[in-house]
Protein backbone atom coordinates (compact mmCIF):
# COMPACT_ATOMS: atom_id res chain seq x y z
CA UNK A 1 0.00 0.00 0.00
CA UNK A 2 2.95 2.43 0.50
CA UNK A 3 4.35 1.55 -2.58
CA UNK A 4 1.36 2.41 -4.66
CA UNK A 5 0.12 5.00 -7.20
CA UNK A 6 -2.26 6.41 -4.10
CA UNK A 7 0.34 6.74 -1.49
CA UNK A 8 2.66 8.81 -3.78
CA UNK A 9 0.27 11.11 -5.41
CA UNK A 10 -0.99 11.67 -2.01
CA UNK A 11 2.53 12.69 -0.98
CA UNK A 12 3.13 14.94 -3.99
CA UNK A 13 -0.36 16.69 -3.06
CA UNK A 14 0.59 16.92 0.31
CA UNK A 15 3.80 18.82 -0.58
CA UNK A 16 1.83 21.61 -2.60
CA UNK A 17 -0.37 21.62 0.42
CA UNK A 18 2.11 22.62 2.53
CA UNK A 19 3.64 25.05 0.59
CA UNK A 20 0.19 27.01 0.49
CA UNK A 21 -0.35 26.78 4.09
CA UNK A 22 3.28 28.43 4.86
CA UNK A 23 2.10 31.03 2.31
CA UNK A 24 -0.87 31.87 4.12
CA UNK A 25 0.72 31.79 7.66
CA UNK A 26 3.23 34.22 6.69
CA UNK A 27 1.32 36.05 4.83
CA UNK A 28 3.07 36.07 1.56
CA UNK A 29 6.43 35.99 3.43
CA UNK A 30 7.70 32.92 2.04
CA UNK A 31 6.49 32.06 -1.41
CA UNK A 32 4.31 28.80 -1.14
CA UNK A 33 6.27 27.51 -4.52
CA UNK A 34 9.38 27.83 -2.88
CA UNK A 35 8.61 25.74 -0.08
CA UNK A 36 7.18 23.25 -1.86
CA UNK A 37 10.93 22.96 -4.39
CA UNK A 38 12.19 23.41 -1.04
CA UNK A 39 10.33 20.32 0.74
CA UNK A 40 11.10 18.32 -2.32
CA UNK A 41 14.95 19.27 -2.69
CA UNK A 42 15.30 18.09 1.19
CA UNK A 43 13.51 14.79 0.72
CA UNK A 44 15.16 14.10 -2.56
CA UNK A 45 18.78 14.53 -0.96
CA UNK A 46 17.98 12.52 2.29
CA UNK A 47 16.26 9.75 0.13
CA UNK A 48 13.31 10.07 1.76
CA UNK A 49 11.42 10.35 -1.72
CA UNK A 50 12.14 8.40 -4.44
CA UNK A 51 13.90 10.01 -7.80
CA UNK A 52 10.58 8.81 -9.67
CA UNK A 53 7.92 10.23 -7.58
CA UNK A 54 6.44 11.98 -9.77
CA UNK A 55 6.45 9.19 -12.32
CA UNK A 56 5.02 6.57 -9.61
CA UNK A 57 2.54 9.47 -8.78
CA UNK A 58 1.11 8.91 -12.37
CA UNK A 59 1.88 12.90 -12.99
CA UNK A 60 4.56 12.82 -15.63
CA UNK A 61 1.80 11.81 -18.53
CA UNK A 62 -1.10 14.49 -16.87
CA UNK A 63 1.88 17.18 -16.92
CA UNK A 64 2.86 16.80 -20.56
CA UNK A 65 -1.09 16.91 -21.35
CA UNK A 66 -2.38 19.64 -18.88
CA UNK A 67 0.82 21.95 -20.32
CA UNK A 68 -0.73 22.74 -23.80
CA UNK A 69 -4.41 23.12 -22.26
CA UNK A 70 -2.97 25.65 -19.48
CA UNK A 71 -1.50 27.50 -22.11
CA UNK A 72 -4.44 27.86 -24.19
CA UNK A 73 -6.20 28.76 -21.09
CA UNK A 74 -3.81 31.59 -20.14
CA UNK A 75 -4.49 32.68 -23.79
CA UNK A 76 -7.92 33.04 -22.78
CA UNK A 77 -7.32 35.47 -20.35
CA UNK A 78 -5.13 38.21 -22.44
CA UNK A 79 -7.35 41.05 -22.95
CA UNK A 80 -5.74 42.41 -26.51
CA UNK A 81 -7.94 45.67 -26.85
CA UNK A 82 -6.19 46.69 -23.62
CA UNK A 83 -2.91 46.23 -24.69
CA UNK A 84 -3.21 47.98 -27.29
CA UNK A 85 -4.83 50.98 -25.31
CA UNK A 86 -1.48 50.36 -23.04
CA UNK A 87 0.67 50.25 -25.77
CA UNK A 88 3.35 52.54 -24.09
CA UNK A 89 3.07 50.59 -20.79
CA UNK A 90 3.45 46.99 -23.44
CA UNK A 91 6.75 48.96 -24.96
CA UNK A 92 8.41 49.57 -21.82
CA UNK A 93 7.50 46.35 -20.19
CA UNK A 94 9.16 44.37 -23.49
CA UNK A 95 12.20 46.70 -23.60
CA UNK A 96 12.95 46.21 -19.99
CA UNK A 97 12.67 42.40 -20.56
CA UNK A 98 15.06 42.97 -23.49
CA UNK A 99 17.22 44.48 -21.61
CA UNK A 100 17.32 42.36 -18.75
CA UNK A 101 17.86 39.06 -21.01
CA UNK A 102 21.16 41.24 -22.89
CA UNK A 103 22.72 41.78 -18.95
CA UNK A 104 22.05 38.22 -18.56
CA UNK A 105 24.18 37.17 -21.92
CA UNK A 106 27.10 40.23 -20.07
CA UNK A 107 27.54 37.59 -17.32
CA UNK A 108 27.62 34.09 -19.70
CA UNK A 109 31.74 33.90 -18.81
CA UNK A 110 30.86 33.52 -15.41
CA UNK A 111 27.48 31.62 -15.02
CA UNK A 112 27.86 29.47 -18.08
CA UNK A 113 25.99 29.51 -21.40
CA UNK A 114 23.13 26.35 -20.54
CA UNK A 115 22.23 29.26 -17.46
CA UNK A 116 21.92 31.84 -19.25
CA UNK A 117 19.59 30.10 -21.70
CA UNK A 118 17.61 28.63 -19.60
CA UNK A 119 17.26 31.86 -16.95
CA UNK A 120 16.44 34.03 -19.37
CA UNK A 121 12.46 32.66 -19.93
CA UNK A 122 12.19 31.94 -16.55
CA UNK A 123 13.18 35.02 -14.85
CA UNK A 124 10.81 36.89 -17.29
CA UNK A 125 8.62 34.38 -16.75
CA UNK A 126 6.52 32.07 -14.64
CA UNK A 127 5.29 28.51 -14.50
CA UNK A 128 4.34 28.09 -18.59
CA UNK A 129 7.88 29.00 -19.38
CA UNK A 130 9.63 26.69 -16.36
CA UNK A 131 7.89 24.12 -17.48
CA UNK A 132 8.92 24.72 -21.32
CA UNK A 133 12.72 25.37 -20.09
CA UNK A 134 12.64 21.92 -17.55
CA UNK A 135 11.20 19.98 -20.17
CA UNK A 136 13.84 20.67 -22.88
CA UNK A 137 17.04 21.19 -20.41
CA UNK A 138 15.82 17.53 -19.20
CA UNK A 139 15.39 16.01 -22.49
CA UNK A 140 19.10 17.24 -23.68
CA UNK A 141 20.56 15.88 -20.30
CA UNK A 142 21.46 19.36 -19.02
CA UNK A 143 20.13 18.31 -15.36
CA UNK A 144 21.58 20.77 -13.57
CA UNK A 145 20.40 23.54 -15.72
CA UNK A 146 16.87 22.19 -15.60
CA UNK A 147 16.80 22.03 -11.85
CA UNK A 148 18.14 25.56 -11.93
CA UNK A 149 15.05 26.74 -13.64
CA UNK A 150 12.94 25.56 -10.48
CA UNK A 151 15.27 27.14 -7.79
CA UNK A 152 14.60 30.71 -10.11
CA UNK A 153 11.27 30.14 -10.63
CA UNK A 154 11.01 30.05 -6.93
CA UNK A 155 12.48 32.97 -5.51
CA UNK A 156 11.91 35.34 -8.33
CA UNK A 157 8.68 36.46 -5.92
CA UNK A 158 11.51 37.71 -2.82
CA UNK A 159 13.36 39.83 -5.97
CA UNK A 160 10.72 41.00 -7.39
CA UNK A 161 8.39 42.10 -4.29
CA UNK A 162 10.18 44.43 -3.04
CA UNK A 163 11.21 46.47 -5.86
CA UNK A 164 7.61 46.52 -7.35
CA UNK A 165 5.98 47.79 -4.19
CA UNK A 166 9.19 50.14 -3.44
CA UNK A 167 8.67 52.06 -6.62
CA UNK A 168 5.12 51.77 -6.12
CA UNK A 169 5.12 53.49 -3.08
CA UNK A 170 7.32 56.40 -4.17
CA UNK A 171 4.94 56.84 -7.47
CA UNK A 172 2.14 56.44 -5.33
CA UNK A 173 3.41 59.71 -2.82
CA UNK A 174 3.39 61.72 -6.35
CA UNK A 175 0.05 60.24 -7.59
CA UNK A 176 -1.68 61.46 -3.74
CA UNK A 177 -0.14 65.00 -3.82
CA UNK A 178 -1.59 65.50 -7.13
CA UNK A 179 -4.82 63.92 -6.29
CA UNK A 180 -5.65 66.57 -3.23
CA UNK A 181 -4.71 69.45 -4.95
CA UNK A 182 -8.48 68.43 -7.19
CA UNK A 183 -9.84 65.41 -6.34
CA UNK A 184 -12.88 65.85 -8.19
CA UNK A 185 -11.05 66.44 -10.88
CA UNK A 186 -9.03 63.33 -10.51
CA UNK A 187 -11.81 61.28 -9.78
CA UNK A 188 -13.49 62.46 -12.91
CA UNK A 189 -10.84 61.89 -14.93
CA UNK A 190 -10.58 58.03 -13.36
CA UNK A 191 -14.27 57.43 -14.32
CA UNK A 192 -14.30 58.56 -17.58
CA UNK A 193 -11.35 56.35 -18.21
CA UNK A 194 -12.96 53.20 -16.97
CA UNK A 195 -15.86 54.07 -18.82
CA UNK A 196 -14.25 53.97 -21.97
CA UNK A 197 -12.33 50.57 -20.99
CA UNK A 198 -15.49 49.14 -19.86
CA UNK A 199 -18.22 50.01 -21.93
CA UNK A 200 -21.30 47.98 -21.41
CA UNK A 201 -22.66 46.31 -24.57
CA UNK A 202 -24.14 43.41 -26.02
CA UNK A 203 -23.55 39.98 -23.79
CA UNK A 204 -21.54 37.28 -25.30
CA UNK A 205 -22.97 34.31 -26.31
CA UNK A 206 -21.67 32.04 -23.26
CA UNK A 207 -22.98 34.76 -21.16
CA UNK A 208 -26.45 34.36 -22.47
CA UNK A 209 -26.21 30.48 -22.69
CA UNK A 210 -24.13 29.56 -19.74
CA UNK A 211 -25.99 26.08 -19.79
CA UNK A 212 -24.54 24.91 -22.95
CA UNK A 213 -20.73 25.00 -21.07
CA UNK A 214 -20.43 22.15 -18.46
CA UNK A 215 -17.01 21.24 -16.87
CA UNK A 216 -16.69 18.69 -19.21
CA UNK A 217 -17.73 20.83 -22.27
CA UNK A 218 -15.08 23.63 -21.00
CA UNK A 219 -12.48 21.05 -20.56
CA UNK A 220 -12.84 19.83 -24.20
CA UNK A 221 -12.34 23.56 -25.13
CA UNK A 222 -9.14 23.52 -23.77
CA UNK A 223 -7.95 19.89 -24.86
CA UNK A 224 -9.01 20.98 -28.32
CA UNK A 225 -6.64 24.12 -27.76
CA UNK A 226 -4.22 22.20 -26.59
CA UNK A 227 -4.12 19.40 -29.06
CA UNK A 228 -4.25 21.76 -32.15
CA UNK A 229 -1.32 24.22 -30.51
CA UNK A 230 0.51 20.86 -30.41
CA UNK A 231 -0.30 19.77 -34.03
CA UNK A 232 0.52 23.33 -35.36
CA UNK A 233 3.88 22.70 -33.19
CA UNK A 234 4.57 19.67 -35.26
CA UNK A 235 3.92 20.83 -38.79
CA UNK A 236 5.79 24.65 -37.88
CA UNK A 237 9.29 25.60 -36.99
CA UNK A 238 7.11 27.69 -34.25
CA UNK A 239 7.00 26.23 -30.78
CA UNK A 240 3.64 24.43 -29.95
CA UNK A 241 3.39 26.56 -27.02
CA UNK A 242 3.09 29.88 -28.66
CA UNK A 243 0.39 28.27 -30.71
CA UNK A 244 -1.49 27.21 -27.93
CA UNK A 245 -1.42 31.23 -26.51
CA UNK A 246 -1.85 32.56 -30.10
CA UNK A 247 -5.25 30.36 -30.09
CA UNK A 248 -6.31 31.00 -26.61
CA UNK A 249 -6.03 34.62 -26.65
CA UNK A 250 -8.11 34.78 -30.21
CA UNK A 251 -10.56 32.38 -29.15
CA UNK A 252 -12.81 34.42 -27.31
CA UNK A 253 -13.36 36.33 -31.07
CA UNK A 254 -17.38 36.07 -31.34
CA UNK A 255 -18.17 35.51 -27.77
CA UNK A 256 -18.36 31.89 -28.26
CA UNK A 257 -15.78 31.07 -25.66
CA UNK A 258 -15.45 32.27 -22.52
CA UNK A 259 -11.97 33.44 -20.32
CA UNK A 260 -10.38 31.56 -18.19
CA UNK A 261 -12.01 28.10 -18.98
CA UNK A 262 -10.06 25.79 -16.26
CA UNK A 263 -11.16 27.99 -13.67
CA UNK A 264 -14.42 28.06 -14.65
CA UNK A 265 -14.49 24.14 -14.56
CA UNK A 266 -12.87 24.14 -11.27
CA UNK A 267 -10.02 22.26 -12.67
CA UNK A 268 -7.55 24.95 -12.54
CA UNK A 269 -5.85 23.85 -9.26
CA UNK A 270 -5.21 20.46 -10.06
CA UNK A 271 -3.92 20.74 -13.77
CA UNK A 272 -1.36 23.28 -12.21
CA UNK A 273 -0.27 20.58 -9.51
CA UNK A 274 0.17 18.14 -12.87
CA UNK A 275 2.33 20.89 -14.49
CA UNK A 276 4.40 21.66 -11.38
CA UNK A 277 4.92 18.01 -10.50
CA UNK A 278 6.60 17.79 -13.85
CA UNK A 279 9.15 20.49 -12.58
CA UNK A 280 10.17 18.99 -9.44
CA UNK A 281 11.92 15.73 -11.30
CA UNK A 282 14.68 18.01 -12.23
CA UNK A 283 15.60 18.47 -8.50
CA UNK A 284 16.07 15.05 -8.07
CA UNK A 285 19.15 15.20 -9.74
CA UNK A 286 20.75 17.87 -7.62
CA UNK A 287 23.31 16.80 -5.70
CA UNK A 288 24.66 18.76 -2.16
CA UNK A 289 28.15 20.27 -4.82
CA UNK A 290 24.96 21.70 -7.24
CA UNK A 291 23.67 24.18 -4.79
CA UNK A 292 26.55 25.92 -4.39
CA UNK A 293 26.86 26.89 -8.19
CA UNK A 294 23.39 27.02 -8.34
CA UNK A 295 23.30 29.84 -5.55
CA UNK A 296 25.93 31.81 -7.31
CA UNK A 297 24.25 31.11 -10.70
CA UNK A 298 20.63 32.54 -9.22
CA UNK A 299 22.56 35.08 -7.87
CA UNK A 300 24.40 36.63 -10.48
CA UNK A 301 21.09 36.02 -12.89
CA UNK A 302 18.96 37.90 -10.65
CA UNK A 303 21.43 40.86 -10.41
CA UNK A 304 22.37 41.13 -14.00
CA UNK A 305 18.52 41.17 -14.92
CA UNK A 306 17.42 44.16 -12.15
CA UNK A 307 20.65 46.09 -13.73
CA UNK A 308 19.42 45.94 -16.94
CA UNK A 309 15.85 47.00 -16.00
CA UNK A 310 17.22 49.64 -13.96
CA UNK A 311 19.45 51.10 -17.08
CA UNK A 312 16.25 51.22 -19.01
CA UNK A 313 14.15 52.23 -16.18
CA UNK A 314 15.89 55.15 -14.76
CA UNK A 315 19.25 55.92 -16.88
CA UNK A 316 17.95 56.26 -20.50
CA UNK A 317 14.76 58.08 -21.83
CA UNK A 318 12.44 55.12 -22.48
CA UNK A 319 10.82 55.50 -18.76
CA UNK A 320 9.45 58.74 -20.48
CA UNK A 321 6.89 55.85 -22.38
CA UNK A 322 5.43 55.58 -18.73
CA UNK A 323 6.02 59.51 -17.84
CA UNK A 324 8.28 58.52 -14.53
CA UNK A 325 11.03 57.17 -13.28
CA UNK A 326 10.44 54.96 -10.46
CA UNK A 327 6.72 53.56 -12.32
CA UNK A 328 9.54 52.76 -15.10
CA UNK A 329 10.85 50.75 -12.68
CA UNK A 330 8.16 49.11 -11.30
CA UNK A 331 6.81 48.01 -14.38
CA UNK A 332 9.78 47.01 -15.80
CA UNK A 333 10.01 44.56 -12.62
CA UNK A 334 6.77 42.52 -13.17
CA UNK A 335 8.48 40.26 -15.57
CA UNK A 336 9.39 38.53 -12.43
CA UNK A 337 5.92 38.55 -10.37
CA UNK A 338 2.73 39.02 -12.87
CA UNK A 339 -0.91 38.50 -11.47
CA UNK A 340 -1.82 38.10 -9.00
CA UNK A 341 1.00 39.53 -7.06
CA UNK A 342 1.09 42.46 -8.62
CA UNK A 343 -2.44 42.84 -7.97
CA UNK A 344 -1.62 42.42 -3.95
CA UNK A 345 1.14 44.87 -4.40
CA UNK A 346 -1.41 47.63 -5.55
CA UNK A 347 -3.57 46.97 -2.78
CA UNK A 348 -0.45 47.26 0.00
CA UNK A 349 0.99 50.26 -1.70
CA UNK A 350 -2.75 52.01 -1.99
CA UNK A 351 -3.51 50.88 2.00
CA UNK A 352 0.18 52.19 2.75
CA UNK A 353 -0.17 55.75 1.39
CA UNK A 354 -3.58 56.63 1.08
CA UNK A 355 -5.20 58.10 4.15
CA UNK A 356 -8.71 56.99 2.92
CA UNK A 357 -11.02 55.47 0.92
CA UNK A 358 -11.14 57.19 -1.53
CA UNK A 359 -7.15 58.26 -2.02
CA UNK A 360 -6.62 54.15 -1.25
CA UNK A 361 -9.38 53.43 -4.42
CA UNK A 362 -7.24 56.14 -6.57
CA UNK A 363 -4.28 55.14 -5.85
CA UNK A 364 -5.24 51.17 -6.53
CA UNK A 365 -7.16 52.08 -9.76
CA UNK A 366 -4.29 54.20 -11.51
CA UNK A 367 -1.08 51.65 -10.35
CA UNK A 368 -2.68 48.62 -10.97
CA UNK A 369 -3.60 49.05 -14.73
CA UNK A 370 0.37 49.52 -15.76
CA UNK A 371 1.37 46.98 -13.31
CA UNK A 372 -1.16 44.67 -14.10
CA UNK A 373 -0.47 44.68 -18.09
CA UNK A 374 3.29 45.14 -17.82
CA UNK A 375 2.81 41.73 -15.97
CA UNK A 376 0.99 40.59 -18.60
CA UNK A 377 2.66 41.58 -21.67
CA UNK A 378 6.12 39.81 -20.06
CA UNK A 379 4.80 36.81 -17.96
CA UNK A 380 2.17 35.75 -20.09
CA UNK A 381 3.41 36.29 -23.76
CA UNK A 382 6.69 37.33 -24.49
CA UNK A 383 8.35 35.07 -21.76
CA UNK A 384 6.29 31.85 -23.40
CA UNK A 385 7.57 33.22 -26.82
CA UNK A 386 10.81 33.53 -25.88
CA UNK A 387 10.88 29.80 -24.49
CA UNK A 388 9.58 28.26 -27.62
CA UNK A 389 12.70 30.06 -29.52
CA UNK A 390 15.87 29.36 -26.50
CA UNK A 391 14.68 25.71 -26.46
CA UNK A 392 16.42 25.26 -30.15
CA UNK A 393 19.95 27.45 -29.25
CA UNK A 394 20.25 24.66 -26.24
């Protein structure tokens, strides 16, 4: 019985479980990923776990499956029409990643090239592209450089963090002084620009026939999605995961298909525990003389990528896209947190300045649209696109 299929997933289950509960004890203090790699790394170094957990778990098949639907189901969620009325926040956002991913080729001589490579996506990125970066560092017996994409992937949060809600404080001081010289006016201004991002019109057709999309029917969505991003993958040079976003993002054309279809089914959670679980292999093959280079590796990464930004941010002209300096900054910094902790971010930074509701609500309404597609733009698109190009230069 403690040999069996059960016992293991169970385990593996019981690991994500943990992480979450740290993460809401601490209240955001330690990431909940990052315990979880953590709990995992321990276990696989004592032998406590098994190299093939995940394998005896019977994830490894659900991963490589759930992968193209999740990605087609993050298409689903990018709102187009809104990046294009951000278009200056969606420059600055993909120039900062630029720039952070040319600092990160500066320091090749001294973290290797496989790091570099494999960083990049993954820094700018989140669990699509870790997954995408894993899978091929893995299948060309880079192990080491695979499990280095989990150890970034999970303290990219404790870089990121503080910066974002740093600079979002300072912008926030400038946005409040402004603001009580003519509220009204400010408020006015707010409105009319929600209006026009939110008109009301016609409902979409699942909205008017919400009976016709069952679980099941919403899951087929996304296996369709995922199965044709893969096909596409096969007959292309392009990566089947950009096909997968490319067809998620321009499904919802006609209002035939609605956003964020695994959620909706309530199958979100676990096809994300089937895509993480196929991360966590890679750490199995870390040994106790890994860490060290893999410390220095994250290390240097991390601090080549924030220089970049920062050059881009604060030292040339381009933060004039965003009209300051230090929301330059923080947008250029969501490559390495997107929704929703850049959503939580807004909501500390409005609570931390504003002295009430209503400065808190103006504060909230006017950081969290750059912050919130800045995320977007790098963790959901570009960083994706970007891994379906670096997994052929490995």
């Amino acid at each position: 019985m403690f040999t069996s299929i059960y016992f293991y997933f169970m385990l593996v289950v019981l690991m994500f479980a943990l992480g979450d509960l740290v993460g809401v004890l601490t209240k955001g203090m330690f990431s909940g990923m990052m315990v979880t790699m953590l709990l995992f790394l321990v276990f696989f170094l004592t032998g406590v776990f098994p190299a093939d957990i995940i394998s005896q778990a019977g994830l490894t098949q659900l991963g490589n499956i759930a992968i193209g639907m999740v990605l087609f189901n993050m298409g689903t969620t990018i709102n187009y029409k809104q990046l294009i009325r951000e278009w200056k926040t969606v420059a600055l956002a993909a120039i900062c990643m630029l720039a952070s991913c040319l600092a990160m080729v500066v320091v090749m001589p001294i973290v290797g090239k496989d790091a570099v490579l494999v960083g990049m996506p993954v820094i700018n990125g989140a669990a699509m592209a870790t997954k995408l970066m894993t899978d091929a560092a893995m299948e060309r017996g880079l192990t080491t450089a695979a499990a280095l994409c989990a150890v970034i992937y999970s303290v990219q949060k404790f870089v990121g963090a503080p910066i974002a809600s740093m600079m979002g404080v300072k912008y926030a001081k400038k946005l409040i002084a402004a603001y009580r010289e003519d509220p009204e006016g400010h408020k006015n201004a707010m409105k009319a620009k929600q209006t026009g991002i939110d008109k009301p019109g016609k409902k979409a057709f699942y909205e008017t026939h919400p009976a016709l999309y069952s679980a099941n029917v919403q899951l087929a969505i996304c296996a369709l999605g995922g199965f044709l991003g893969r096909w596409l993958g096969s007959v292309t040079p392009i990566n089947y995961a950009i096909w997968a976003l490319i067809l998620g993002c321009f499904s919802g054309i006609g209002g035939f298909i609605p956003p964020k279809l695994l959620q909706r089914s309530n199958s979100y959670g676990f096809m994300m525990i089937a895509v993480f679980g196929s991360i966590i292999p890679s750490l199995a093959s870390v040994s106790l003389a890994d860490l060290g280079t893999m410390a220095l590796q994250t290390i240097v990464l991390f601090a080549a990528a924030v220089a970049g930004i920062f050059v881009v941010s604060y030292v040339l002209p381009t933060w004039k896209l965003v009209g300051d300096k230090d929301l330059a900054m923080g947008v250029g910094v969501e490559q390495f947190l997107g929704f929703p902790s850049n959503v939580v971010i807004c909501r500390e930074v409005a609570e931390a300045v504003g002295e009430n509701a209503d400065e808190k609500a103006f504060i909230e309404d006017t950081l969290s649209i750059p912050y919130v597609v800045g995320g977007i733009t790098v963790v959901t698109i570009l960083s994706v696109t970007m891994a379906g190009i670096v997994i052929n230069m490995l």
